[in-house]
Protein backbone atom coordinates (compact mmCIF):
# COMPACT_ATOMS: atom_id res chain seq x y z
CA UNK A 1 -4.82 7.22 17.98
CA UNK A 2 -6.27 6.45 21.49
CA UNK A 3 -3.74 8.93 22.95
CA UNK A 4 -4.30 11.83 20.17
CA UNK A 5 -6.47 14.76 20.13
CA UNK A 6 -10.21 14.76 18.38
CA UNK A 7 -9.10 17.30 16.53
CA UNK A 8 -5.93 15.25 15.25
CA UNK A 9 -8.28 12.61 14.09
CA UNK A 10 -10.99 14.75 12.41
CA UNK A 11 -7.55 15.45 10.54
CA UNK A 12 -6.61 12.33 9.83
CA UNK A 13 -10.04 10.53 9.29
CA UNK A 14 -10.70 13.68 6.33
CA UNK A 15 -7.42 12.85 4.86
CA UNK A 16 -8.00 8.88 4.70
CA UNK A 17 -11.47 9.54 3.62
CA UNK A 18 -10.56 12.16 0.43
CA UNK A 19 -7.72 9.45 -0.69
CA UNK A 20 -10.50 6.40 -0.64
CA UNK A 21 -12.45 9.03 -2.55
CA UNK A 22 -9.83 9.65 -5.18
CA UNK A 23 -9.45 6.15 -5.68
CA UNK A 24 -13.05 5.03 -5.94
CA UNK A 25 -14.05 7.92 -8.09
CA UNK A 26 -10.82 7.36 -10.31
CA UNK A 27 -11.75 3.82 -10.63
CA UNK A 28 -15.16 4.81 -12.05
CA UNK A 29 -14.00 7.30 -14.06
CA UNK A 30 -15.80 10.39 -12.74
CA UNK A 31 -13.28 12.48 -10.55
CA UNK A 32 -12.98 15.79 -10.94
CA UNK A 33 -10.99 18.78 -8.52
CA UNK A 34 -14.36 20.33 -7.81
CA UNK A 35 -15.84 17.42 -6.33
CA UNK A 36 -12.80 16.56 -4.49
CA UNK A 37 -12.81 19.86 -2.88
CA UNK A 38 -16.23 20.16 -2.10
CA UNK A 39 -15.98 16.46 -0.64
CA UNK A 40 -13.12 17.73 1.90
CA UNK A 41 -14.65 21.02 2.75
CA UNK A 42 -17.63 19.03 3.53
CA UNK A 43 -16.54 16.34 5.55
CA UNK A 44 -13.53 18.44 7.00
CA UNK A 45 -15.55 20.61 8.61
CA UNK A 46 -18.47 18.49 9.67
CA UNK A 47 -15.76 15.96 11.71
CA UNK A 48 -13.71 19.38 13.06
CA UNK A 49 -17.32 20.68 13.92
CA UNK A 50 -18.48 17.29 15.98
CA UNK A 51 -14.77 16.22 16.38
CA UNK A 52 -15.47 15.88 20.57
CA UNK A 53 -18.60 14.15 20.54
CA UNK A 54 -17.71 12.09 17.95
CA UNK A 55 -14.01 11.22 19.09
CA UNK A 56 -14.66 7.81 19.71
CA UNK A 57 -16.30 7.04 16.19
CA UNK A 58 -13.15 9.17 14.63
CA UNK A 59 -10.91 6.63 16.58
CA UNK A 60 -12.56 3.83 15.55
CA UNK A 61 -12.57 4.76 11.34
CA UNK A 62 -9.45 5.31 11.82
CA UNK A 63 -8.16 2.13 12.72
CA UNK A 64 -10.42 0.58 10.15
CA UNK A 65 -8.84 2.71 7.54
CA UNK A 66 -5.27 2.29 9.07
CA UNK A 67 -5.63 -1.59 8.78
CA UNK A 68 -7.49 -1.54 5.18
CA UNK A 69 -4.85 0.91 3.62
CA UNK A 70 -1.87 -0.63 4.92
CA UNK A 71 -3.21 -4.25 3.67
CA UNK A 72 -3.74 -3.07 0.41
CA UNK A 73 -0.64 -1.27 0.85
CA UNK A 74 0.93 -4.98 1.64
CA UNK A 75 -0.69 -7.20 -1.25
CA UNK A 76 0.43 -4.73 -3.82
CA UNK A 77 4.26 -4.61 -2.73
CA UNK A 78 4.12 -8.29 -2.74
CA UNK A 79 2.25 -8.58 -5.90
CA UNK A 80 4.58 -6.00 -7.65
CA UNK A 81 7.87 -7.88 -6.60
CA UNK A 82 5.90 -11.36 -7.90
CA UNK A 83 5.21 -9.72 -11.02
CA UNK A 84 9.33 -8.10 -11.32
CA UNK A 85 10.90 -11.52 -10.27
CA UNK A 86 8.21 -12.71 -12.97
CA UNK A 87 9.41 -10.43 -15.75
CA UNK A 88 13.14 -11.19 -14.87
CA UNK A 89 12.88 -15.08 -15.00
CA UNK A 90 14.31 -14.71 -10.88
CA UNK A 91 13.58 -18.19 -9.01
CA UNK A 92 13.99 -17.18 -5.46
CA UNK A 93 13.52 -20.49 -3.96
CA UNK A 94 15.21 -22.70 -7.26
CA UNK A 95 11.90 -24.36 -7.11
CA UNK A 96 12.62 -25.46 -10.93
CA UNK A 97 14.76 -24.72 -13.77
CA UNK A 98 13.46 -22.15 -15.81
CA UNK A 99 14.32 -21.23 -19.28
CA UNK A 100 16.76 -17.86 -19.09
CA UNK A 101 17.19 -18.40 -15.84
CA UNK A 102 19.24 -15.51 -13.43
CA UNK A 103 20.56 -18.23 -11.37
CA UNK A 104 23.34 -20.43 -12.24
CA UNK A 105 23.21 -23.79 -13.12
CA UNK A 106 24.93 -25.92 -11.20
CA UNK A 107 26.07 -28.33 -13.90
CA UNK A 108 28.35 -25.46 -15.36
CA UNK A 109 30.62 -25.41 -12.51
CA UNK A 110 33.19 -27.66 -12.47
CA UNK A 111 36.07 -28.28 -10.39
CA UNK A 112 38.47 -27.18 -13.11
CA UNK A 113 37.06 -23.68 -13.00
CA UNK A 114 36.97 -23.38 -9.25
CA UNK A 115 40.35 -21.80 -8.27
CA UNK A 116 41.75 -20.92 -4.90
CA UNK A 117 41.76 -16.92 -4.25
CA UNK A 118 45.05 -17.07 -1.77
């Protein structure tokens, strides 16, 4: 972002700012298209007005917002493939048996069912 233009990140810092403000006000329960717009208009022209003198500032929300969205962006792929290797009874690390089980149990296989492929 160092190396972009102010009026890049004006860009960039409205976009990061009208998703945070989707989310919040979804959360709450009180979005609606007309304050969304008005929210962008707003701050999209206000950062694209004082995107020069205010380059540095840009730069420095948008690392902030870089490194928050792509950690939340992080813990919820990890939490989502905890909760699908939940849901299928998958033991990654064969910590412990688990009832229904994807992995095989080792006491099943016996030499007699072993056979050589050549």
């Amino acid at each position: 972002m160092e190396l972009s233009s102010s009026r890049f990140k004006a860009v960039a810092i409205t976009a990061g700012f009208s998703l945070w403000f989707f989310i919040i006000t979804s959360a709450i329960g009180q979005f609606s298209i007309e304050l969304m717009l008005a929210f962008i208009i707003i701050l999209g022209a206000s950062t694209q007005i004082f995107a020069n003198k205010l380059s540095k500032v840009l730069n420095t929300f948008a690392l902030f917002n870089t490194r928050v969205f792509l950690g939340v962006s992080f813990i919820f792929l990890i939490s989502f493939y905890g909760l699908a290797f939940r849901l299928l009874h998958i033991d990654l690390l064969r910590l412990g048996k688990q009832k229904n089980s994807y992995w095989l149990k080792n006491e099943q296989l016996k030499d007699s069912r072993i056979f050589k492929q050549y």
